[in-house]
C-alpha atoms as a PDB file:
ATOM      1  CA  UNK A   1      77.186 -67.385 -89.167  1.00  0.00           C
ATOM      2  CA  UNK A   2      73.642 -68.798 -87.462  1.00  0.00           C
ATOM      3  CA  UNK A   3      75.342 -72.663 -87.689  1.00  0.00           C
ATOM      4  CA  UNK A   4      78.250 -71.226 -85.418  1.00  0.00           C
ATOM      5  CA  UNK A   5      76.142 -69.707 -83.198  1.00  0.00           C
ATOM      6  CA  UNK A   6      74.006 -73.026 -83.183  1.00  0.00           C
ATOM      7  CA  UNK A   7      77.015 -74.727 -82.547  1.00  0.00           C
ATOM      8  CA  UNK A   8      78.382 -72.264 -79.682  1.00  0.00           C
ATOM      9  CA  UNK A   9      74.618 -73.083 -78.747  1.00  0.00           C
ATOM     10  CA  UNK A  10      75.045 -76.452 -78.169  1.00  0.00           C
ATOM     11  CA  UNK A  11      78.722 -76.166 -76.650  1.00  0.00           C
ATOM     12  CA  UNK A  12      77.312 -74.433 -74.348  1.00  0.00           C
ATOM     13  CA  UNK A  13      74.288 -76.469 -73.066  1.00  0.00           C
ATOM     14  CA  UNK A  14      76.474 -79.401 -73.164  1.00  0.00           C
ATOM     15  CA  UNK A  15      79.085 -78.058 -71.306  1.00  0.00           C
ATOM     16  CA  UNK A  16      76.468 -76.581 -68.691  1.00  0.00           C
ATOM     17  CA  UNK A  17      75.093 -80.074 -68.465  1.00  0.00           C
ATOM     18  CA  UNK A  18      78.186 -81.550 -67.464  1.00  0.00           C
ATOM     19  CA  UNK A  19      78.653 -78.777 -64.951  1.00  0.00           C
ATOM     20  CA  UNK A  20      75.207 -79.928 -63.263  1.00  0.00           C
ATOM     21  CA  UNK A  21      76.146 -83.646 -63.118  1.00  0.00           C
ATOM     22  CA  UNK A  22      79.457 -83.186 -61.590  1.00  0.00           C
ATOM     23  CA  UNK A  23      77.536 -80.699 -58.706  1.00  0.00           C
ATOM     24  CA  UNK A  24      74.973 -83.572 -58.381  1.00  0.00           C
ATOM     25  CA  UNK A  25      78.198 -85.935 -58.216  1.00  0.00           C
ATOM     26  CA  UNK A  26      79.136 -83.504 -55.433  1.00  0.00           C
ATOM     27  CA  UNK A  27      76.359 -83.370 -53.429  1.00  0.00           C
ATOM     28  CA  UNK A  28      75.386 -86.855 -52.786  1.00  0.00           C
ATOM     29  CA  UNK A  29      78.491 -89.165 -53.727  1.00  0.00           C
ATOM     30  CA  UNK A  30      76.295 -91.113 -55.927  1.00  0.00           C
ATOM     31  CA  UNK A  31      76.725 -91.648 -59.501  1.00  0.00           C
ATOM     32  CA  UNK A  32      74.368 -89.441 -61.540  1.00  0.00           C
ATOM     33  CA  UNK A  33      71.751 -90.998 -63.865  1.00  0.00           C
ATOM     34  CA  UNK A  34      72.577 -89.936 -67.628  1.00  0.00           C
ATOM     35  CA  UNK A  35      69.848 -87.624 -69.169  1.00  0.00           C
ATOM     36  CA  UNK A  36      68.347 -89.768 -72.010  1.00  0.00           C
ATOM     37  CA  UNK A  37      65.971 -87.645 -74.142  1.00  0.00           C
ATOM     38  CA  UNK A  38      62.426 -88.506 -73.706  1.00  0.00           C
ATOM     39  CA  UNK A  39      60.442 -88.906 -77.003  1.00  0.00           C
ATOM     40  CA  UNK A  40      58.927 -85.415 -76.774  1.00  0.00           C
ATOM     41  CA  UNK A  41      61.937 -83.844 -76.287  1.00  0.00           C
ATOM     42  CA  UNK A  42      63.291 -85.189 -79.751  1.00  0.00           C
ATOM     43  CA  UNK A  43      59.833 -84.071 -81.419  1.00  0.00           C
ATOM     44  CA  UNK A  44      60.983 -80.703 -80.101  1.00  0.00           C
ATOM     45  CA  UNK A  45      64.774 -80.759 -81.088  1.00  0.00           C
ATOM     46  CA  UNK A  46      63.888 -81.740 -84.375  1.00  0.00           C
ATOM     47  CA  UNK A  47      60.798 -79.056 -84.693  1.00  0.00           C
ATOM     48  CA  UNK A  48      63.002 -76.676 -83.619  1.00  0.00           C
ATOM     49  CA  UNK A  49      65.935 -77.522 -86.225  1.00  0.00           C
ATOM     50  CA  UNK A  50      63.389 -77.515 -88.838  1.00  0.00           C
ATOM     51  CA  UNK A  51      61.838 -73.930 -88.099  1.00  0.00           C
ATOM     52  CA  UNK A  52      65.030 -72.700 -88.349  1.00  0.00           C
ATOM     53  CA  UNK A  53      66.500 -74.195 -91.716  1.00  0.00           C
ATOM     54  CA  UNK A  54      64.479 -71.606 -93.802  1.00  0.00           C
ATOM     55  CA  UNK A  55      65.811 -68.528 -92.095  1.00  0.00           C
ATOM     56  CA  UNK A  56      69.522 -69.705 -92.674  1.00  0.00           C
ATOM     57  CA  UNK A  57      68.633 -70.704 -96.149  1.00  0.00           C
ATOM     58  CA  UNK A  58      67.514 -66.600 -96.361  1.00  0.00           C
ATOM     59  CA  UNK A  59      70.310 -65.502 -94.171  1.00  0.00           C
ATOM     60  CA  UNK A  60      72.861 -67.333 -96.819  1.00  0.00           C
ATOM     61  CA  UNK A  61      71.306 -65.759 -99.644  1.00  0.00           C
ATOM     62  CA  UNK A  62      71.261 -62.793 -98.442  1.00  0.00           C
ATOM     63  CA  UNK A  63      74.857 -63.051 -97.706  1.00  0.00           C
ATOM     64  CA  UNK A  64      75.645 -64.403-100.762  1.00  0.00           C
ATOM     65  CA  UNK A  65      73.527 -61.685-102.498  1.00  0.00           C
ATOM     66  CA  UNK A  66      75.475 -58.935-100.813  1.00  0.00           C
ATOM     67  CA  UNK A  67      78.773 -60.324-101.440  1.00  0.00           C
ATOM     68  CA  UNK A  68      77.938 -60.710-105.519  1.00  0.00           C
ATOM     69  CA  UNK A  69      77.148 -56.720-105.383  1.00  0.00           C
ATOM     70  CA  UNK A  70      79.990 -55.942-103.564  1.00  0.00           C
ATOM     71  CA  UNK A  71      82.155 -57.587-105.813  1.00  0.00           C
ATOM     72  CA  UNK A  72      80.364 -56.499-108.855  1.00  0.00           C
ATOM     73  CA  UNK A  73      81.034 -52.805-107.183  1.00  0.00           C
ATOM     74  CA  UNK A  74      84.695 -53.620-107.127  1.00  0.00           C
ATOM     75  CA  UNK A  75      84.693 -54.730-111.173  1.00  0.00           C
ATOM     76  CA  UNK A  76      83.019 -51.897-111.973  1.00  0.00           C
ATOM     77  CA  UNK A  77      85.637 -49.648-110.076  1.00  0.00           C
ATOM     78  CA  UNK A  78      88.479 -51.255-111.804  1.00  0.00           C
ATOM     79  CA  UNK A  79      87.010 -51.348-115.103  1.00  0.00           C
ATOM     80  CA  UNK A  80      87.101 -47.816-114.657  1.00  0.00           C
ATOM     81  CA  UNK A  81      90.433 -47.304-113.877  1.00  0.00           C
ATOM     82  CA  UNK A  82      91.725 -49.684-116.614  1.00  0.00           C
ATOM     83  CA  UNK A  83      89.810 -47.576-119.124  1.00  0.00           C
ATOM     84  CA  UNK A  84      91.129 -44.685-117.726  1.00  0.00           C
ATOM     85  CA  UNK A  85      94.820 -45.653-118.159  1.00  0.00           C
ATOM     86  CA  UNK A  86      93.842 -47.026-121.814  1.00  0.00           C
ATOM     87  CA  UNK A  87      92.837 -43.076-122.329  1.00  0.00           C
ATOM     88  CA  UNK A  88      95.975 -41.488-120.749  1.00  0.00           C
ATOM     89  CA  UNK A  89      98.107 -44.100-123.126  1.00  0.00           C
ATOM     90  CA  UNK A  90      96.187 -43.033-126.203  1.00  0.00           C
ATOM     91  CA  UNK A  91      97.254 -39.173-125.444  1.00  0.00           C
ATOM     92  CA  UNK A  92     100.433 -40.267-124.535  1.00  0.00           C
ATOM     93  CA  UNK A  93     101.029 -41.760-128.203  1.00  0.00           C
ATOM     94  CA  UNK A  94      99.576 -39.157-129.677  1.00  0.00           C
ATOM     95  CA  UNK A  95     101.497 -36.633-128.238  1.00  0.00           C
ATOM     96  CA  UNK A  96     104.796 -38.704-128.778  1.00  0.00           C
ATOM     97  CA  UNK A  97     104.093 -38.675-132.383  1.00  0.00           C
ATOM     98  CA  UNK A  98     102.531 -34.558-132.408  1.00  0.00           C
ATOM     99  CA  UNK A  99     106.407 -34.827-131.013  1.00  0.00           C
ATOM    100  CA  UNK A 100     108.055 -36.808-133.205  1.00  0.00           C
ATOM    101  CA  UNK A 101     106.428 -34.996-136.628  1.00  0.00           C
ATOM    102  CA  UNK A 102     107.529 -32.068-135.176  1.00  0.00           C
ATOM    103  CA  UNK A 103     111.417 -32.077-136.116  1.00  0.00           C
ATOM    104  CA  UNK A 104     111.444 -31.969-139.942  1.00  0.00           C
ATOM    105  CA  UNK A 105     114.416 -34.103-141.298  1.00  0.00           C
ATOM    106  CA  UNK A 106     116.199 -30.460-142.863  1.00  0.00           C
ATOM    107  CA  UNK A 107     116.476 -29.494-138.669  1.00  0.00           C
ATOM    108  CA  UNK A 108     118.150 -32.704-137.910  1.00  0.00           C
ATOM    109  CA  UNK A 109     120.586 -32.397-141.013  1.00  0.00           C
ATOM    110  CA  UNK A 110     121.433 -28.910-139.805  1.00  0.00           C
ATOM    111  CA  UNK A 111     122.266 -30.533-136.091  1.00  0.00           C
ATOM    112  CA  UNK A 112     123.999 -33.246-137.638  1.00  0.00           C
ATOM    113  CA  UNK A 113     126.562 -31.271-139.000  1.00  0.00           C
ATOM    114  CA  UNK A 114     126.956 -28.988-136.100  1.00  0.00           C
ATOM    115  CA  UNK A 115     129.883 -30.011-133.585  1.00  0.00           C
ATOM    116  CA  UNK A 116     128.593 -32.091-131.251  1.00  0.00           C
ATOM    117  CA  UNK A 117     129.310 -29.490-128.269  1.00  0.00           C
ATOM    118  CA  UNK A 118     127.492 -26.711-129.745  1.00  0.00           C
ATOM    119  CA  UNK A 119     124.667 -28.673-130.853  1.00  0.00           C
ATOM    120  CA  UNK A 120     124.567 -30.296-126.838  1.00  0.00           C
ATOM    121  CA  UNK A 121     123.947 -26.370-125.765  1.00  0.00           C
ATOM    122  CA  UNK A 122     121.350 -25.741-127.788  1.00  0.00           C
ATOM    123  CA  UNK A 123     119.230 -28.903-128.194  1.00  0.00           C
ATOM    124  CA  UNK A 124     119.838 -28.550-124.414  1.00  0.00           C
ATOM    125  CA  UNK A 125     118.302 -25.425-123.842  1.00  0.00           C
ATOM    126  CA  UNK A 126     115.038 -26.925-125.840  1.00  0.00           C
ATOM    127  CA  UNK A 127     112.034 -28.353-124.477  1.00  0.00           C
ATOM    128  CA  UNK A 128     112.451 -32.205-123.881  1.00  0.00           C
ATOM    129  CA  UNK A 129     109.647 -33.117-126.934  1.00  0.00           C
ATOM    130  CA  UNK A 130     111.478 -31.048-129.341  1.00  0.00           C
ATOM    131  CA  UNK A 131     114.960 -31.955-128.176  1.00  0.00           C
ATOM    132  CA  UNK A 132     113.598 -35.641-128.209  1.00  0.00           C
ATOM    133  CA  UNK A 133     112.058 -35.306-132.064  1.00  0.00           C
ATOM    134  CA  UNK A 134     115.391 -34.051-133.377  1.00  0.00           C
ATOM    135  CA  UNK A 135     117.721 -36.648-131.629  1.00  0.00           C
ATOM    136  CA  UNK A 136     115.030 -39.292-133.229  1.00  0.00           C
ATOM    137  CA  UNK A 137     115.592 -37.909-136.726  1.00  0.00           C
ATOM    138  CA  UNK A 138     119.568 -38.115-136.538  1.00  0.00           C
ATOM    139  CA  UNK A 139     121.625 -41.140-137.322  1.00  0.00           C
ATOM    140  CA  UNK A 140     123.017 -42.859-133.874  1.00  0.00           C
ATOM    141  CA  UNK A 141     126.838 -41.809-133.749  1.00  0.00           C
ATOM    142  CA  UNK A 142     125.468 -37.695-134.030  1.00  0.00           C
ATOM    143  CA  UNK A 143     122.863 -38.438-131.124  1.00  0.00           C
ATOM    144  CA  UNK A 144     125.640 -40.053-129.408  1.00  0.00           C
ATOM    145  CA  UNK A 145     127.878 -36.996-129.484  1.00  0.00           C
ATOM    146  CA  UNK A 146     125.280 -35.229-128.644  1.00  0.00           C
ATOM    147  CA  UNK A 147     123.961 -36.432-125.587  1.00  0.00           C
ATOM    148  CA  UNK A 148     127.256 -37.352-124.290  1.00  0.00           C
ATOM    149  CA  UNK A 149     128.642 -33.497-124.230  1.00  0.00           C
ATOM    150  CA  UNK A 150     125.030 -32.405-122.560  1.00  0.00           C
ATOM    151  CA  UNK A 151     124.285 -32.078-119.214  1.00  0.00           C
ATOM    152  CA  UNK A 152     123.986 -35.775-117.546  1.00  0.00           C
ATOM    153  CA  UNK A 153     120.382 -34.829-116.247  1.00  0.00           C
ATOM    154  CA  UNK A 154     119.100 -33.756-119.449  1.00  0.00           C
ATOM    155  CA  UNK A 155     121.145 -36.150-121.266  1.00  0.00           C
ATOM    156  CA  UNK A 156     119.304 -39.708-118.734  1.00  0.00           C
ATOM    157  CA  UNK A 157     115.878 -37.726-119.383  1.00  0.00           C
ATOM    158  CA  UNK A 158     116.197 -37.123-123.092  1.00  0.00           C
ATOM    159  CA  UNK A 159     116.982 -40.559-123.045  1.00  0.00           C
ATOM    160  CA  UNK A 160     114.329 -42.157-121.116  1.00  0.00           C
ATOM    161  CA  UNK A 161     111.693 -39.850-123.479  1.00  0.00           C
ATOM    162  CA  UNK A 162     114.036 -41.472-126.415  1.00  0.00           C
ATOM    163  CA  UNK A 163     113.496 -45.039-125.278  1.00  0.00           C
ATOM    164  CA  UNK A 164     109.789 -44.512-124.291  1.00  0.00           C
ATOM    165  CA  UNK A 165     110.043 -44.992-120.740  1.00  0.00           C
ATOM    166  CA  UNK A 166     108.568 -41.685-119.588  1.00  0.00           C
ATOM    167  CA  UNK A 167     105.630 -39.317-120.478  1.00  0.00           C
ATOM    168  CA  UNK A 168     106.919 -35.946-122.305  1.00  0.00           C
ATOM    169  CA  UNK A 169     107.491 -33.017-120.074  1.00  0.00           C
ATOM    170  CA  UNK A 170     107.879 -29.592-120.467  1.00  0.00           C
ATOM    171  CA  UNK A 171     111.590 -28.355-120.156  1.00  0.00           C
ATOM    172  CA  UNK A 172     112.735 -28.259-116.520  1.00  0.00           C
END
């Protein structure tokens, strides 16, 4: 930041120096003399530079110091929010398998031998973690029946909960 506005600095002079020759070029026809720094004037260039390199050296670190907190801020915020989502998947497992203990395997056999349209109605009418826990306990071809004489809606969610795309929800 302080070496571009050094260098905008020193566009600037030089371009303002070359603005004064061509006027002088102007005025009198003759060819202007070039400026050739004087001894002194280098002492002073080079005193001047050298004041100055300690307050950019600051200026960086401070920059530099800022940045590293800000970023550290932004870690800190994320770490957060990945812990966060570890928690909500730990409930979510527990829950699924709160759900899954829930159908005992004498429910499923009494579904199982139910016809397939009759057992759709009811296991329809359920909430989707119960519904869910009882189409996990019965063999593939019953589930199949089952889901295929429900409501389509019910049937694609029961399915996603099934397959463990989605979080349980209550019945709908």
């Amino acid at each position: 930041m302080i070496m571009t506005a050094r260098r905008n600095f020193a566009l600037g002079a030089f371009a303002f120096a070359i603005a004064c020759q061509g006027e002088a070029l102007a005025q009198d026809g003759a060819k202007p003399k070039p400026i050739v720094p004087d001894r002194v004037t280098e002492n002073e260039i080079a005193r001047y530079c050298t004041n100055f390199v300690p307050l950019e050296a600051e200026a960086r670190v401070a920059y530099q110091t800022r940045l590293l907190i800000e970023l550290e801020a932004q870690v800190k915020q994320r770490i957060s929010e990945l812990e966060k989502q570890e928690s909500d998947a730990r409930d979510w497992v527990a829950k699924r398998e709160a759900m899954l203990k829930s159908a005992t395997e004498e429910v499923a056999a009494i579904y199982a031998r139910m016809p397939a349209d009759e057992a759709a109605a009811e296991i329809g009418a359920m909430e989707d973690p119960v519904a869910v826990a009882i189409l996990v306990k019965l063999n593939p071809r019953a589930a199949g029946g089952i889901l295929g004489e429900m409501d389509a809606d019910k049937a694609a969610r029961l399915t996603s909960l099934i397959a463990g795309a989605a979080a349980p929800e209550k019945k709908s």
